[in-house]
Protein backbone atom coordinates (compact mmCIF):
# COMPACT_ATOMS: atom_id res chain seq x y z
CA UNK A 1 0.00 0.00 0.00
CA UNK A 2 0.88 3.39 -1.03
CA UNK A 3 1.70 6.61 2.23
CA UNK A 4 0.27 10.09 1.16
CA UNK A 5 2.40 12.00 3.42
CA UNK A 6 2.56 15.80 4.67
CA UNK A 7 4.15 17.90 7.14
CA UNK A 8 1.79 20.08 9.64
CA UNK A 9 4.07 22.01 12.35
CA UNK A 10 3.82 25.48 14.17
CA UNK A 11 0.54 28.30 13.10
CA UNK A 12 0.86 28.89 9.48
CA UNK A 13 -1.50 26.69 8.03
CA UNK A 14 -4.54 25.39 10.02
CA UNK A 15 -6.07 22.23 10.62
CA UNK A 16 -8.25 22.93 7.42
CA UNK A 17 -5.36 22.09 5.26
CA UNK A 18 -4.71 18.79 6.03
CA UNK A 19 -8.42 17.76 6.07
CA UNK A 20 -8.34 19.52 2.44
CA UNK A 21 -4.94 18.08 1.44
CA UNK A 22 -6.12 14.19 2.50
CA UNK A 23 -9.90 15.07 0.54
CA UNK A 24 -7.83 16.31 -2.36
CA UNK A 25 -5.83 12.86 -2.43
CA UNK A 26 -8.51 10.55 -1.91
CA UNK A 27 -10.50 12.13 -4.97
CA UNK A 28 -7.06 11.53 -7.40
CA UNK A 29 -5.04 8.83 -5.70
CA UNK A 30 -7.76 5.42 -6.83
CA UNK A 31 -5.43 2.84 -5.58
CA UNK A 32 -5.55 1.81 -1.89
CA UNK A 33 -3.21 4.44 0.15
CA UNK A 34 -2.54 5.90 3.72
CA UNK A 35 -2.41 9.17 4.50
CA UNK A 36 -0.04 10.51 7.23
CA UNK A 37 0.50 13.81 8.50
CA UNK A 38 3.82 14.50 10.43
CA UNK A 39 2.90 17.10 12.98
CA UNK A 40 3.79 18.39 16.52
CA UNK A 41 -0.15 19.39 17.02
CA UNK A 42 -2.49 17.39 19.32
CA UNK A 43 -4.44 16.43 16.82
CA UNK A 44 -5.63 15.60 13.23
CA UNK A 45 -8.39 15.39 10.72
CA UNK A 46 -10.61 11.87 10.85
CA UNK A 47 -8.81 10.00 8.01
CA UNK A 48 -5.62 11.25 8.92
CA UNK A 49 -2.98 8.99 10.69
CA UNK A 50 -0.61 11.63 13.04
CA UNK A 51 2.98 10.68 13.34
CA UNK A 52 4.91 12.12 15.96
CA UNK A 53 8.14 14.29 14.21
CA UNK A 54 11.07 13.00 15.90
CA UNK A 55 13.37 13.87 19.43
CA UNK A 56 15.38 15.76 17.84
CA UNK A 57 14.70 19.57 17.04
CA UNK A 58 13.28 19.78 13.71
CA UNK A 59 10.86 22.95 13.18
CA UNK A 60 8.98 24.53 10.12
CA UNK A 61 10.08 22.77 6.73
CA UNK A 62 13.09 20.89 8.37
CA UNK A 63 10.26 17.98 9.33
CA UNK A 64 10.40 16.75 6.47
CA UNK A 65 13.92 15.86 6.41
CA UNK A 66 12.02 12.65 8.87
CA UNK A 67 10.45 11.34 5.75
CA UNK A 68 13.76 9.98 4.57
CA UNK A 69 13.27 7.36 7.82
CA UNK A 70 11.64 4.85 6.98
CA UNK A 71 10.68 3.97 9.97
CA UNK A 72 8.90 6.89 10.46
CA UNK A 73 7.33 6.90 7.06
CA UNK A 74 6.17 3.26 7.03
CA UNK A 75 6.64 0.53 5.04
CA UNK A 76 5.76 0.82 1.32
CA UNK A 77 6.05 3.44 -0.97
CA UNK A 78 5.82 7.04 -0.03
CA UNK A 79 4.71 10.27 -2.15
CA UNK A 80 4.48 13.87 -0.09
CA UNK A 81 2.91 16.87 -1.12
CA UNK A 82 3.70 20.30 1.03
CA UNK A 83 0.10 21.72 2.24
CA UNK A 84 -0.23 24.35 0.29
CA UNK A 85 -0.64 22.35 -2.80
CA UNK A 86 -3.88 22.09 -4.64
CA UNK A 87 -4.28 18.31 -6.40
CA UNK A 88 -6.73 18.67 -9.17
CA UNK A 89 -5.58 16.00 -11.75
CA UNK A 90 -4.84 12.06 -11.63
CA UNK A 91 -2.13 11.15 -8.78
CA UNK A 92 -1.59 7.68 -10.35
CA UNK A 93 1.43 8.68 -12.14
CA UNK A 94 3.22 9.97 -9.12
CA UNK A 95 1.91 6.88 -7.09
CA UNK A 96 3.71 5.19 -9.88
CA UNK A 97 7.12 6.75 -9.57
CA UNK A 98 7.05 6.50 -5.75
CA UNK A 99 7.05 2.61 -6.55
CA UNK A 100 10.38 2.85 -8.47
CA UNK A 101 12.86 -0.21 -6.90
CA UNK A 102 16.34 0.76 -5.99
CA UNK A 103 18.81 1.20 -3.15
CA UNK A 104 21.43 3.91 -4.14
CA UNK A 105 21.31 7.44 -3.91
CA UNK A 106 19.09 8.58 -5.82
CA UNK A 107 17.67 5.43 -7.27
CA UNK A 108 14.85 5.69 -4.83
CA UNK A 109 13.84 9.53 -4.30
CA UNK A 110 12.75 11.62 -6.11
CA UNK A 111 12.10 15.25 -5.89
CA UNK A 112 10.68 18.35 -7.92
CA UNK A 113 13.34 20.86 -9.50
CA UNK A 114 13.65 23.55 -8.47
CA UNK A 115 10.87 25.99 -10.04
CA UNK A 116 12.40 29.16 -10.46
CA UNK A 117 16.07 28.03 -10.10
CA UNK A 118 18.96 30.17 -11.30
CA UNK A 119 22.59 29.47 -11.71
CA UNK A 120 24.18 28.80 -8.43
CA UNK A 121 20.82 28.60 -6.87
CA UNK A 122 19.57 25.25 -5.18
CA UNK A 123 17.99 22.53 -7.85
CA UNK A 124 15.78 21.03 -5.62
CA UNK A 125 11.99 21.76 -4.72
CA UNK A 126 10.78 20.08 -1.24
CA UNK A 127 6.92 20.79 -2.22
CA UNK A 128 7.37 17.02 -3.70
CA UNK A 129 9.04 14.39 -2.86
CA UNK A 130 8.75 10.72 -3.52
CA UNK A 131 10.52 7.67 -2.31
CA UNK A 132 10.45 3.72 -3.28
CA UNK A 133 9.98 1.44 -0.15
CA UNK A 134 12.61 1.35 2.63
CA UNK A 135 14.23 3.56 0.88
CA UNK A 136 16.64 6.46 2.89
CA UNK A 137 17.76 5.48 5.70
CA UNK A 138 21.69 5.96 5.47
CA UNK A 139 20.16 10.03 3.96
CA UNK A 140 18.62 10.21 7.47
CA UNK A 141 21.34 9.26 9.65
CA UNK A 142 23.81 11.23 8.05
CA UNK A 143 21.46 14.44 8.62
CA UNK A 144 20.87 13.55 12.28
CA UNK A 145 24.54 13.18 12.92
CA UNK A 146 25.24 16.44 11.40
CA UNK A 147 21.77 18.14 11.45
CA UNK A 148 22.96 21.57 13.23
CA UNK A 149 25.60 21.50 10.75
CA UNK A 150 23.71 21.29 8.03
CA UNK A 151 20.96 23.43 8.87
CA UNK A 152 23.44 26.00 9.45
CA UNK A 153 25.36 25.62 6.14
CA UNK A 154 22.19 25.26 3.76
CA UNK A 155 21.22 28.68 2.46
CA UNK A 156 18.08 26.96 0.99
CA UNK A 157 16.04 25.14 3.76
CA UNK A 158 15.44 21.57 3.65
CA UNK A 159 15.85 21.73 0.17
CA UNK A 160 19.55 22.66 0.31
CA UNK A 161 20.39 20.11 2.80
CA UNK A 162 18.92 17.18 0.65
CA UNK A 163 20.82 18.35 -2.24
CA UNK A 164 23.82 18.11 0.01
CA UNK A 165 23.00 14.54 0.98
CA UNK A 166 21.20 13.38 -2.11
CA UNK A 167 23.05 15.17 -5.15
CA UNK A 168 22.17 13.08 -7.63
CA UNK A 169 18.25 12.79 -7.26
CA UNK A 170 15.79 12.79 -9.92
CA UNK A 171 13.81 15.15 -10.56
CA UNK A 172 9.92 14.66 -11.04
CA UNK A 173 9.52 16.60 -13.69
CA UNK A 174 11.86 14.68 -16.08
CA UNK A 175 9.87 11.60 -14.93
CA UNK A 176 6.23 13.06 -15.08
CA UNK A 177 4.12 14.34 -18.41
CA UNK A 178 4.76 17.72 -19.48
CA UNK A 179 2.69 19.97 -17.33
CA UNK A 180 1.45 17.71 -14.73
CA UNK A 181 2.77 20.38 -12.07
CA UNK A 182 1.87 23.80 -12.34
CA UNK A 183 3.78 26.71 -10.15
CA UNK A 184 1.64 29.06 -8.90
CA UNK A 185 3.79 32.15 -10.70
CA UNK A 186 2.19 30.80 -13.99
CA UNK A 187 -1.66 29.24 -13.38
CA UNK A 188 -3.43 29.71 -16.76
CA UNK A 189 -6.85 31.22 -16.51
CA UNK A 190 -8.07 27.58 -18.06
CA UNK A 191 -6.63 24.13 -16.31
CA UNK A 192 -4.25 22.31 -18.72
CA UNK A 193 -5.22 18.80 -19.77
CA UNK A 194 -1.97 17.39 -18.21
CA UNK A 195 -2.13 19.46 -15.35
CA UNK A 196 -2.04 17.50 -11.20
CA UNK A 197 -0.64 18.75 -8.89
CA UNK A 198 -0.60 23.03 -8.34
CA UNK A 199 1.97 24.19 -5.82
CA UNK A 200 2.05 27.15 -3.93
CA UNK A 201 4.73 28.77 -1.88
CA UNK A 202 6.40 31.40 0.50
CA UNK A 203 2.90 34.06 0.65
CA UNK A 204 1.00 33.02 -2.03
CA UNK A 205 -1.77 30.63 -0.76
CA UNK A 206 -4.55 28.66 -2.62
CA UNK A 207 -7.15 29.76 -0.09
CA UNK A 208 -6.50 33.69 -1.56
CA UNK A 209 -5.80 32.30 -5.39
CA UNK A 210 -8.50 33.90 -7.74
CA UNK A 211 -8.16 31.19 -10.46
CA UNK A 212 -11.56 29.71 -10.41
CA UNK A 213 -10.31 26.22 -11.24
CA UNK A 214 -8.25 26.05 -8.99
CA UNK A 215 -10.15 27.56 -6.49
CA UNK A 216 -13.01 25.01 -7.21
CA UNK A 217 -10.25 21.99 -6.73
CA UNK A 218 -9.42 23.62 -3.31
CA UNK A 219 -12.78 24.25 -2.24
């Protein structure tokens, strides 16, 4: 079976966005699945397994860097999705990729580029992230034996540390039809045929998007 995962720590986003986030999944994700939220709140939607983040300090987007346990993430397959993203096409194809077999680094994970890298800039997008079964456990005890160390040295978040640790990943993209994600800096005012999976970031939000199909996916 297939783990929806998220991340849900400190006040930015309510408890409205995971219920949305696991309704949005169910509707596009047809084969049997889980859906997990990694959080440091009391509590969770109905649907919604809640997995306690880890002992040591990991706050705001560094959570997720607990995914690549997969102890934590359960056994199976794993696609995440950051909160703020608005699913409004077929998740099969991800699901898919998730399911890729391998053991080395990068083999196994796979992660969105980057989308408005430039030169020098980081490659890697957290927003999402998918990884075969079992996969990433020597990535997640290298970060917890340096994790001050490299939260201190990556100008880029989460992001930057995984490129550190994983520098060869694929990117989901490359793997994935052409337009199946759409960034939020380019929504057309009519959904592409292709388009899955809409991600949002820093203060734009799909709650204040004026799209209409976008908003209708969210609502």
């Amino acid at each position: 079976m297939i783990t929806a995962a998220c991340v849900w720590t400190g006040d930015k986003y309510g408890i409205d966005y995971v219920a949305r986030l696991r309704a949005m999944v169910a509707r596009h994700l047809n084969e049997p699945h889980r859906f997990i939220c990694l959080t440091d709140h009391d509590r969770v939607p109905e649907g919604v397994e809640r997995i306690e983040l880890p002992a040591i300090r990991l706050e705001r987007w560094w959570a997720k860097m607990a995914l690549f346990a997969p102890a934590v993430r359960g056994p199976g397959p794993c696609l995440y999705l950051d909160l703020d993203t608005v699913v409004v096409g077929d998740l099969g194809p991800l699901a898919a990729w998730a399911g890729t077999p391998g053991s080395s680094a990068g083999a196994g994970f796979a992660i969105c580029r980057n989308f408005h890298a430039k030169p020098g800039w980081c490659r890697y997008g957290s927003c999402a992230m998918t990884f075969a079964d079992g996969w990433g456990e020597p990535v997640w005890r290298r970060f917890v034996a340096d994790h001050q160390g490299l939260m201190a040295r990556s100008r880029w978040g989460d992001q930057g540390a995984i490129e550190l640790l994983v520098a060869d990943a694929a990117l989901l993209q490359d793997r994935l039809p052409d337009g199946y994600f759409v960034h939020y800096k380019a929504i057309p005012t009519v959904r592409p045929d292709r388009a899955a999976v809409v991600v949002f970031g820093g203060k734009h939000r799909p709650d204040t998007c004026a799209v209409p199909w976008v908003r209708e996916a969210w609502a």
